[in-house]
C-alpha atoms as a PDB file:
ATOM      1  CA  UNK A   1    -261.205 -94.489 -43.347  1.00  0.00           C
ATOM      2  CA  UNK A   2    -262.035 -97.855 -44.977  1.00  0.00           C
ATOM      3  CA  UNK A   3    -259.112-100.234 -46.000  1.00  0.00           C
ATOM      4  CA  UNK A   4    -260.518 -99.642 -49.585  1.00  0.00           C
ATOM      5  CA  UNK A   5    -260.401 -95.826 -49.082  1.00  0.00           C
ATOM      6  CA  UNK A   6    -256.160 -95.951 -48.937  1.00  0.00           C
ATOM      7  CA  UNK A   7    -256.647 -96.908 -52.680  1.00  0.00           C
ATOM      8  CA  UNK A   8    -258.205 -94.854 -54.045  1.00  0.00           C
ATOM      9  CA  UNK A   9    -256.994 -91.863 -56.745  1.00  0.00           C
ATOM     10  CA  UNK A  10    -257.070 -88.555 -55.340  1.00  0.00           C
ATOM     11  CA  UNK A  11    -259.459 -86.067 -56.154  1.00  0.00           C
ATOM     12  CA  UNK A  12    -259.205 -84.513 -59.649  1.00  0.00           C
ATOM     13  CA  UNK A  13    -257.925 -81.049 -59.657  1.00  0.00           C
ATOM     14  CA  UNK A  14    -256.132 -81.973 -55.824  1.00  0.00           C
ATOM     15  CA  UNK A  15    -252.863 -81.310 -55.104  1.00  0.00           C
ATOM     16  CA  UNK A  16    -251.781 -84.670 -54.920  1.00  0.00           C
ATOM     17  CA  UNK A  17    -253.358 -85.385 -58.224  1.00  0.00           C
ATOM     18  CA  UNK A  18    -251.537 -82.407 -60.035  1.00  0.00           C
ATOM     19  CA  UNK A  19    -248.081 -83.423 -58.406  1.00  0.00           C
ATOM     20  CA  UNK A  20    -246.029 -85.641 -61.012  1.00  0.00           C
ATOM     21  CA  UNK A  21    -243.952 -86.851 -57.421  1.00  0.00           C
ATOM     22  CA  UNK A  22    -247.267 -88.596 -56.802  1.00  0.00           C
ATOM     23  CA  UNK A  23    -245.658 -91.896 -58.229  1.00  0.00           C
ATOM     24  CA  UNK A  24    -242.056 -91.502 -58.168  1.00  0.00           C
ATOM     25  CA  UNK A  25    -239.893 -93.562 -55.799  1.00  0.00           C
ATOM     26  CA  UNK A  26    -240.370 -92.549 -52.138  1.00  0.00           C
ATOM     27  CA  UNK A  27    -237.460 -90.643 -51.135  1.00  0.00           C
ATOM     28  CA  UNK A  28    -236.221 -87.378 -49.638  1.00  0.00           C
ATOM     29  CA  UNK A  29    -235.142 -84.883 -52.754  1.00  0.00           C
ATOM     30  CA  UNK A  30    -232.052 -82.766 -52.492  1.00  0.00           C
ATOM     31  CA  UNK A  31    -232.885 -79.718 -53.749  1.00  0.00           C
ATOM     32  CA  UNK A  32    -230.339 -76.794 -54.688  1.00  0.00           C
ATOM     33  CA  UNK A  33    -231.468 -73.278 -54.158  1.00  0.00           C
ATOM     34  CA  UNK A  34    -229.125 -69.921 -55.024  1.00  0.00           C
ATOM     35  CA  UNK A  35    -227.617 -68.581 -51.128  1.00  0.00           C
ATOM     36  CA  UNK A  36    -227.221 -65.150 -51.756  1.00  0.00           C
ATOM     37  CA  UNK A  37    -225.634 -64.594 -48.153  1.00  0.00           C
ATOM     38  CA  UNK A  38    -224.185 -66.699 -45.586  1.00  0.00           C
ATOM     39  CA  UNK A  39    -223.335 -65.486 -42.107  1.00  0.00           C
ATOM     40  CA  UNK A  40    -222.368 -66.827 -38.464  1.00  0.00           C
ATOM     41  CA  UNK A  41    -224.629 -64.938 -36.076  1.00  0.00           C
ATOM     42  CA  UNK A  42    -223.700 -66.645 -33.256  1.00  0.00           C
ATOM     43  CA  UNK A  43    -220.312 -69.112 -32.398  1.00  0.00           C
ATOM     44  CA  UNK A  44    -220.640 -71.738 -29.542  1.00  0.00           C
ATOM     45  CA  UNK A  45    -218.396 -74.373 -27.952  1.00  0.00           C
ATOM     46  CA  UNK A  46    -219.800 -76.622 -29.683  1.00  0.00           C
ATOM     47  CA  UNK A  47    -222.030 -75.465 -32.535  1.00  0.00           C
ATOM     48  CA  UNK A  48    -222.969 -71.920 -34.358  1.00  0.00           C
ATOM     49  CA  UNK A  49    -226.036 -70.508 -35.210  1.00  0.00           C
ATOM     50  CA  UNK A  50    -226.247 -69.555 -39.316  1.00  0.00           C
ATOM     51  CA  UNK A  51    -228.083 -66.907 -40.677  1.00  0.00           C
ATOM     52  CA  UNK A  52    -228.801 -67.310 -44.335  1.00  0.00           C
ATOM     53  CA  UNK A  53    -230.818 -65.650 -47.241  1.00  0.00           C
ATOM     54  CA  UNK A  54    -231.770 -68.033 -50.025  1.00  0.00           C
ATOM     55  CA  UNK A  55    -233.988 -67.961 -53.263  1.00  0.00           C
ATOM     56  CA  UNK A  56    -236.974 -70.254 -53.381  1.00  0.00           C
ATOM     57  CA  UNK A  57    -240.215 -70.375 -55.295  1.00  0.00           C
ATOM     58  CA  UNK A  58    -239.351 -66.906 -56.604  1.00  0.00           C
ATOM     59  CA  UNK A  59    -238.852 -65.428 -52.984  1.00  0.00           C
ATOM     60  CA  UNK A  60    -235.852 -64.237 -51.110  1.00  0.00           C
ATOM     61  CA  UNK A  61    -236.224 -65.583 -47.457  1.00  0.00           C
ATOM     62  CA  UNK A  62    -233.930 -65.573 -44.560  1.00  0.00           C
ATOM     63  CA  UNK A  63    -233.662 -68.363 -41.873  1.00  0.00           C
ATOM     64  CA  UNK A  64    -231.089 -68.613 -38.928  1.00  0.00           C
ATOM     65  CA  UNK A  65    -230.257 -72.480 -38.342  1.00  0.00           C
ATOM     66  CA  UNK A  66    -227.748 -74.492 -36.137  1.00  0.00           C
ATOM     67  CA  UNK A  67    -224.511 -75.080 -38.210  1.00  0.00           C
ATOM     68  CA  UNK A  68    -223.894 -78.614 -36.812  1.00  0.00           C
ATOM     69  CA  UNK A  69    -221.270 -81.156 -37.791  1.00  0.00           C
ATOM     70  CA  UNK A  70    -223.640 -84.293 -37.200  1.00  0.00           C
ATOM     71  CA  UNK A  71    -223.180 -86.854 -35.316  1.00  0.00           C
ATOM     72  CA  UNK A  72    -223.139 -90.531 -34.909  1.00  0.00           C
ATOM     73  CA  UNK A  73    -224.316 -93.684 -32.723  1.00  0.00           C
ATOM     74  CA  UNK A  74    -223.946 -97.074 -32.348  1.00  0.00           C
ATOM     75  CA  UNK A  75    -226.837-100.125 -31.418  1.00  0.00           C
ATOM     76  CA  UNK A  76    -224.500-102.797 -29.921  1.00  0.00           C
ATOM     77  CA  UNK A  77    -225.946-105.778 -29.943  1.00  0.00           C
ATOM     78  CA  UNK A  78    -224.648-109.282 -28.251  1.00  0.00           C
ATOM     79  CA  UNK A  79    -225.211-112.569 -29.445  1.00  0.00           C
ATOM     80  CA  UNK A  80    -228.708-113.192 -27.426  1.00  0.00           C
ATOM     81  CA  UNK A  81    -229.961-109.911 -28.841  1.00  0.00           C
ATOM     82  CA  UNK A  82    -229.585-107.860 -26.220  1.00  0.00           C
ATOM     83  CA  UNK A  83    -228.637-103.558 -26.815  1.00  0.00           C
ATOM     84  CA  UNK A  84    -226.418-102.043 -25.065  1.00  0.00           C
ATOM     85  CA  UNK A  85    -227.921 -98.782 -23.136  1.00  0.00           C
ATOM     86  CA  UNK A  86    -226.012 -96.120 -21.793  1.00  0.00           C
ATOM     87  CA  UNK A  87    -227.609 -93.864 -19.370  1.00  0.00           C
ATOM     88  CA  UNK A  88    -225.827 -90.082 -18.754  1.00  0.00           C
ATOM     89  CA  UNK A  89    -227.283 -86.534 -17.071  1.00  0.00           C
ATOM     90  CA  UNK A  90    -228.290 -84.104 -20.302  1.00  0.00           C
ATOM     91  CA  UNK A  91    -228.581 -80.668 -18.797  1.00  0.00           C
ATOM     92  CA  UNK A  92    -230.765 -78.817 -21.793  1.00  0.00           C
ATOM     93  CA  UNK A  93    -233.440 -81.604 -20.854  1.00  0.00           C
ATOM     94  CA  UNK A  94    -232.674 -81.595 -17.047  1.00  0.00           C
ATOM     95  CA  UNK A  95    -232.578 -85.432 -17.211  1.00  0.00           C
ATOM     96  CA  UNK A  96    -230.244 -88.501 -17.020  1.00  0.00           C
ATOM     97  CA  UNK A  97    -231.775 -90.117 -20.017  1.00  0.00           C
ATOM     98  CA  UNK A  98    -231.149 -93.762 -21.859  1.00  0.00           C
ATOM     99  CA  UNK A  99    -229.427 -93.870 -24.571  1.00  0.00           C
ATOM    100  CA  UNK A 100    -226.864 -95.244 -26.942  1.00  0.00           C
ATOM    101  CA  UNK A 101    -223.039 -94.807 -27.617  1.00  0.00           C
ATOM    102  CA  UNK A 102    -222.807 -91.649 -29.442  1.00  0.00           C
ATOM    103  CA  UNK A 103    -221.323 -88.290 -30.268  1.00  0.00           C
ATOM    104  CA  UNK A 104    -220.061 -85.475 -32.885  1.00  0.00           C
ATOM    105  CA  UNK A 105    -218.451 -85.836 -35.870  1.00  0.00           C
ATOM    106  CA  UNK A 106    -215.689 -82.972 -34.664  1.00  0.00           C
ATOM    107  CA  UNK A 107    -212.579 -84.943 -35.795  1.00  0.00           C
ATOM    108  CA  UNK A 108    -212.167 -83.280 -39.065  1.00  0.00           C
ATOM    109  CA  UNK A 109    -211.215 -86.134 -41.819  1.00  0.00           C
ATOM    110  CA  UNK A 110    -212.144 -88.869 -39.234  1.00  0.00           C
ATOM    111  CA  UNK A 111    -214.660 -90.973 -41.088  1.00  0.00           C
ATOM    112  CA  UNK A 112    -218.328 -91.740 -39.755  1.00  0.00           C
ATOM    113  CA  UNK A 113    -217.592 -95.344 -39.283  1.00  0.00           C
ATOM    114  CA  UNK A 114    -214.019 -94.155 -37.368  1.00  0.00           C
ATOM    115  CA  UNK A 115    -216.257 -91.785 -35.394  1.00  0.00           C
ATOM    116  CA  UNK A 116    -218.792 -94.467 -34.399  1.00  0.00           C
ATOM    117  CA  UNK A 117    -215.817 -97.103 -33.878  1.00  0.00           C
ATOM    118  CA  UNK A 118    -214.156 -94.620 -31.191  1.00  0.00           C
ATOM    119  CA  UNK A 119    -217.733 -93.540 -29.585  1.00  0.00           C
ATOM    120  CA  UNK A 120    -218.260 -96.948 -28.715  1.00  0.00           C
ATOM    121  CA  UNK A 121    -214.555 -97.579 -27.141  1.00  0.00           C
ATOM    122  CA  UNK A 122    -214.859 -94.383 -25.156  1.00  0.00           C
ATOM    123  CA  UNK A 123    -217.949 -94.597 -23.756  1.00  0.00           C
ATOM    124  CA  UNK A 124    -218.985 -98.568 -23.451  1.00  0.00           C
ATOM    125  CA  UNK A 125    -215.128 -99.985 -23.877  1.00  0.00           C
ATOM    126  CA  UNK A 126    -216.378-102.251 -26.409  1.00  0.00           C
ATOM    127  CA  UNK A 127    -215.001-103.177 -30.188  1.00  0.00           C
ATOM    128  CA  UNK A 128    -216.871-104.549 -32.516  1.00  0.00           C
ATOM    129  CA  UNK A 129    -215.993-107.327 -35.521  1.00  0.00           C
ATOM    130  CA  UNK A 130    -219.155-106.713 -37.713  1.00  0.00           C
ATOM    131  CA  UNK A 131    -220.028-103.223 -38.595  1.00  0.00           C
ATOM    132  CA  UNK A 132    -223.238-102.174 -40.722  1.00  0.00           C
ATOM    133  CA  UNK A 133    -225.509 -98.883 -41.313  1.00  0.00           C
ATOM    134  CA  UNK A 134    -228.724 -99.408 -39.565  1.00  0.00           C
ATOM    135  CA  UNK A 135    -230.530 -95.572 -40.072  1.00  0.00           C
ATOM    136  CA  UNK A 136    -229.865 -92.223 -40.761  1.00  0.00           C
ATOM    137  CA  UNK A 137    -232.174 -88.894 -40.052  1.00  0.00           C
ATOM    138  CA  UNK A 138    -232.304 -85.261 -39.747  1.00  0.00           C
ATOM    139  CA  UNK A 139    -232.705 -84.172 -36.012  1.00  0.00           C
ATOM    140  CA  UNK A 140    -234.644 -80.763 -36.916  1.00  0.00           C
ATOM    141  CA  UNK A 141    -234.263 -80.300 -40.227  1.00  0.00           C
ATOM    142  CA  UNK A 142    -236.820 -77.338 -39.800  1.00  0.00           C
ATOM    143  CA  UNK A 143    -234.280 -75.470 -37.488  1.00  0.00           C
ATOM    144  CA  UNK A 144    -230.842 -77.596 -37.817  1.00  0.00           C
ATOM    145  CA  UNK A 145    -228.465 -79.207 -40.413  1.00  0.00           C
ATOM    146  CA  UNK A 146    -227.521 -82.038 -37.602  1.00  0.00           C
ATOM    147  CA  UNK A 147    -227.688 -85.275 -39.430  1.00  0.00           C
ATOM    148  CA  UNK A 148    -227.145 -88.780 -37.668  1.00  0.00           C
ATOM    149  CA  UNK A 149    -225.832 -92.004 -38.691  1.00  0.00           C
ATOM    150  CA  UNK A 150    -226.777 -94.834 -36.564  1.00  0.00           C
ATOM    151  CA  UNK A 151    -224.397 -98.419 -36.964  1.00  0.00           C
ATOM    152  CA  UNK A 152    -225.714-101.855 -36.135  1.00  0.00           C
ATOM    153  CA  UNK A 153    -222.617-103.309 -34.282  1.00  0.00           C
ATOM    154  CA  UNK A 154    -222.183-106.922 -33.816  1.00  0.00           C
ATOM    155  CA  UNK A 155    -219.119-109.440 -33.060  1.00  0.00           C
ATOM    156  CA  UNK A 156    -218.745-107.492 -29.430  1.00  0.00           C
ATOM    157  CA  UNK A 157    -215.646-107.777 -27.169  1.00  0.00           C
ATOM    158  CA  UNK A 158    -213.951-105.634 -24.602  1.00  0.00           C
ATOM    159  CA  UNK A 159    -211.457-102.932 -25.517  1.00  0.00           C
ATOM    160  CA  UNK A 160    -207.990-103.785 -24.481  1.00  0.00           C
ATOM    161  CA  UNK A 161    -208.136-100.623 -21.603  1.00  0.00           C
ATOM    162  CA  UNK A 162    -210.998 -99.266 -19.751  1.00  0.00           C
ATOM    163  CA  UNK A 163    -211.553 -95.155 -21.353  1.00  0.00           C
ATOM    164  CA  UNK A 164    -211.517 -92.526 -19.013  1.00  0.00           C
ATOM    165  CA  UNK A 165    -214.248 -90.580 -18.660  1.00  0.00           C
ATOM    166  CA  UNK A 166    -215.253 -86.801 -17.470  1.00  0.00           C
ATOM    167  CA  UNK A 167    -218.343 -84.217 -16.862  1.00  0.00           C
ATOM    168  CA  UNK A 168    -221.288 -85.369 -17.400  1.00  0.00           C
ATOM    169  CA  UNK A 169    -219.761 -89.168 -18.897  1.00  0.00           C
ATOM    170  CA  UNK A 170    -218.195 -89.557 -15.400  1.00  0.00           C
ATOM    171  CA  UNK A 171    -220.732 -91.860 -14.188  1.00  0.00           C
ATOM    172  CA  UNK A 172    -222.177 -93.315 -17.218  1.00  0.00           C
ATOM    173  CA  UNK A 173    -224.452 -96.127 -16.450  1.00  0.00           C
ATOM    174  CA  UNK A 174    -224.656 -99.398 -18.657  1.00  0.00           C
ATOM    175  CA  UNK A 175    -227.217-101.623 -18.889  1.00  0.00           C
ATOM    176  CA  UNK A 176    -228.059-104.793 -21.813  1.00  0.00           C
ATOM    177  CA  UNK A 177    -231.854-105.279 -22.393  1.00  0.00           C
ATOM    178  CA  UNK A 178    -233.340-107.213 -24.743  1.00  0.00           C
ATOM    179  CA  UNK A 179    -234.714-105.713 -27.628  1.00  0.00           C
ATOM    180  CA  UNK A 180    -238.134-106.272 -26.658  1.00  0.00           C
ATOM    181  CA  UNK A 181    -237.911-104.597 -24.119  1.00  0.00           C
ATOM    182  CA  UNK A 182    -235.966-101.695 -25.571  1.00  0.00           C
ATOM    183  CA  UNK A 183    -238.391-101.781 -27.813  1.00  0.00           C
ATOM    184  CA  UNK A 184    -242.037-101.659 -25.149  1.00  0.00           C
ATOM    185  CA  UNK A 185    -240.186 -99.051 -23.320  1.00  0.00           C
ATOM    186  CA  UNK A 186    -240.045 -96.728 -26.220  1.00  0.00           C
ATOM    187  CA  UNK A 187    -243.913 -97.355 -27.555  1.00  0.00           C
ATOM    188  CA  UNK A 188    -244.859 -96.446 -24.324  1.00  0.00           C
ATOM    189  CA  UNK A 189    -242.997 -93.225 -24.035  1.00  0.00           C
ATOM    190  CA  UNK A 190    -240.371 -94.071 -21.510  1.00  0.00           C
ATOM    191  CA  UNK A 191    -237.659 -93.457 -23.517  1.00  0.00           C
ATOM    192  CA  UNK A 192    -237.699 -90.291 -25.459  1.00  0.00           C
ATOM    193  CA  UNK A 193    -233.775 -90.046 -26.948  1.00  0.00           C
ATOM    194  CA  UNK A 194    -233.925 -89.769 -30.993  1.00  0.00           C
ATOM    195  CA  UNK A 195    -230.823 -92.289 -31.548  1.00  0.00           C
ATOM    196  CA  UNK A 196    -232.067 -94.829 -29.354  1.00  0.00           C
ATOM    197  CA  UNK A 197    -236.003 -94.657 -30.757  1.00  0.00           C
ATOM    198  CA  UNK A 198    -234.830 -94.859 -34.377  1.00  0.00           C
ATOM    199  CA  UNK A 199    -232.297 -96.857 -33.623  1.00  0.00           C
ATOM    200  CA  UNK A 200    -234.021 -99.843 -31.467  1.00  0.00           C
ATOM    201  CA  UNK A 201    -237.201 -99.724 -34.327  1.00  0.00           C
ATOM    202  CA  UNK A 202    -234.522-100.348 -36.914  1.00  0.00           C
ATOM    203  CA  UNK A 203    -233.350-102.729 -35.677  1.00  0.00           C
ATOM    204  CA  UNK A 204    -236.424-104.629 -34.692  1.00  0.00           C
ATOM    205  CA  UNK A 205    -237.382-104.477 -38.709  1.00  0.00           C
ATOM    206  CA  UNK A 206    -234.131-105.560 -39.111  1.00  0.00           C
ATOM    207  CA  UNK A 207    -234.154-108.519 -37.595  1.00  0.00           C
ATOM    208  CA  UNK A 208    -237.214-109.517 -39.000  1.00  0.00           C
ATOM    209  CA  UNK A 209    -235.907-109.459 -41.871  1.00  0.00           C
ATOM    210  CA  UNK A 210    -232.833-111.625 -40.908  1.00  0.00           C
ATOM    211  CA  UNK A 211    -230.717-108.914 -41.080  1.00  0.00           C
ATOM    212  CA  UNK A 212    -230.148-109.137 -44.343  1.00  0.00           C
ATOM    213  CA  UNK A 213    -230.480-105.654 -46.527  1.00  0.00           C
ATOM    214  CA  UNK A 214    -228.327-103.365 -44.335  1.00  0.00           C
ATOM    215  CA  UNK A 215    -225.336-101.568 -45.995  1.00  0.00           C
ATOM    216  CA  UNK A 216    -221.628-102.205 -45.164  1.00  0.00           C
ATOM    217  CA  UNK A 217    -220.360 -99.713 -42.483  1.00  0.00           C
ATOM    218  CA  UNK A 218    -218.064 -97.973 -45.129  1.00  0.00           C
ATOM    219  CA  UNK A 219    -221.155 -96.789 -47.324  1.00  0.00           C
ATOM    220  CA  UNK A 220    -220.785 -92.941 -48.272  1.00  0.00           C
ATOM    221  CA  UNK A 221    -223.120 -90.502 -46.676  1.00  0.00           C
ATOM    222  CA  UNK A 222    -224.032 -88.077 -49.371  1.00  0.00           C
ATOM    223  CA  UNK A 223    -227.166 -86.928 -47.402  1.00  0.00           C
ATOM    224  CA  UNK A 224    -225.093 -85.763 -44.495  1.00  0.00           C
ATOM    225  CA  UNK A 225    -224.883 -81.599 -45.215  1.00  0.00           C
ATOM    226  CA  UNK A 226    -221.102 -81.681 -44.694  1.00  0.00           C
ATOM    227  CA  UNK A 227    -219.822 -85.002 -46.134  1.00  0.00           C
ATOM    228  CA  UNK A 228    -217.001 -82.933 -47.829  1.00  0.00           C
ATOM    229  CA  UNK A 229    -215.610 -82.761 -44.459  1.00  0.00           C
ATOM    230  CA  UNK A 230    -214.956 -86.372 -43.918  1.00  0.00           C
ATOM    231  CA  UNK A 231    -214.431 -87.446 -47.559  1.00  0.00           C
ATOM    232  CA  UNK A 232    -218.080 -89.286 -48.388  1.00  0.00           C
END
């Protein structure tokens, strides 16, 4: 493809010719379909499999999907621009993988900004004086309603009491990099957790930028599938 060839219309009679989204803002679409059943087909410890049959396009189809309650994390960053990593044993992937403070919204009423507050006391002992939202994404929206928040934290200081920690957080492992380098380990595949990829690639067009754009901490989070739960 030429640099000339990006501009160019689409072919008549294309699907991306016919499609009046072709020039409307680019931006994921709710979309509200009729659920004509609902059902939990399977109840975990931590999250349930769903089982529902919907209306779309003039079809009835059926889908099973983990009911999650999202999640949150947090990119600390100091004063010289360097992230905090945290690095903990995940069993599913048989790994001890980098990432960054995070975990479940399961505090019902708690807000995201709460959640991400407490996340980052409990697992780094840090608070933070300067709170904004960095990202937010769908972890498998193909096969899960798990939506993540990710805050830029900034104005950094040590929790009044060290947190402690069990399981698999018993011997968390911290470690500041620069963002750079955050950011060269992830393009060349050494780091493979979703928070910390999105995260540290915000982050970097962030600060190029200036940081200027992001959106107070507080923001609402309409997107999130179960907002209701936590008042957004």
């Amino acid at each position: 493809m030429t640099n000339n060839d990006e501009h160019r219309e689409p072919p008549a009679g294309s699907a991306a010719a016919a499609s009046p989204l072709a020039a409307s803002p680019l931006a994921d679409t709710p979309q509200a379909v009729a659920v004509l059943s609902s059902n939990t087909v399977f109840t975990g410890r931590v999250w349930d499999v769903r089982r529902e049959r919907f209306e779309y396009n003039g079809a009835v189809i059926e889908r099973d999907f983990v009911d999650h309650t999202g999640a949150v994390a947090v990119l600390a960053i100091d004063e010289t621009e360097r992230v905090l990593l945290i690095k903990q044993y995940r069993h599913p992937v048989r790994a001890r993988e980098w990432e960054i403070p995070a975990g479940l919204l399961d505090v019902r009423g708690e807000s995201p900004l709460l959640a991400a507050q407490r996340e980052l006391a409990e697992e780094a002992d840090l608070k933070a004086s300067e709170w904004s939202v960095l990202s937010e994404f769908y972890t498998s929206p193909g096969g899960s309603d798990e939506a993540i928040r990710i805050y830029l934290a900034r104005g950094l200081s040590a929790t009044a009491e060290p947190f402690p920690r069990s399981d698999e957080e018993a011997d968390i492992e911290l470690r500041w990099v620069s963002l750079d380098e955050a950011v060269d380990a992830v393009m060349a595949r050494e780091l493979q957790n979703p928070s910390l990829v999105v995260g540290v690639l915000a982050a970097t067009v962030a600060r190029s930028r200036g940081w200027q754009g992001l959106e107070a901490g507080d923001v609402i989070w309409p997107r999130h599938p179960k907002s209701e739960a936590f008042g957004a």
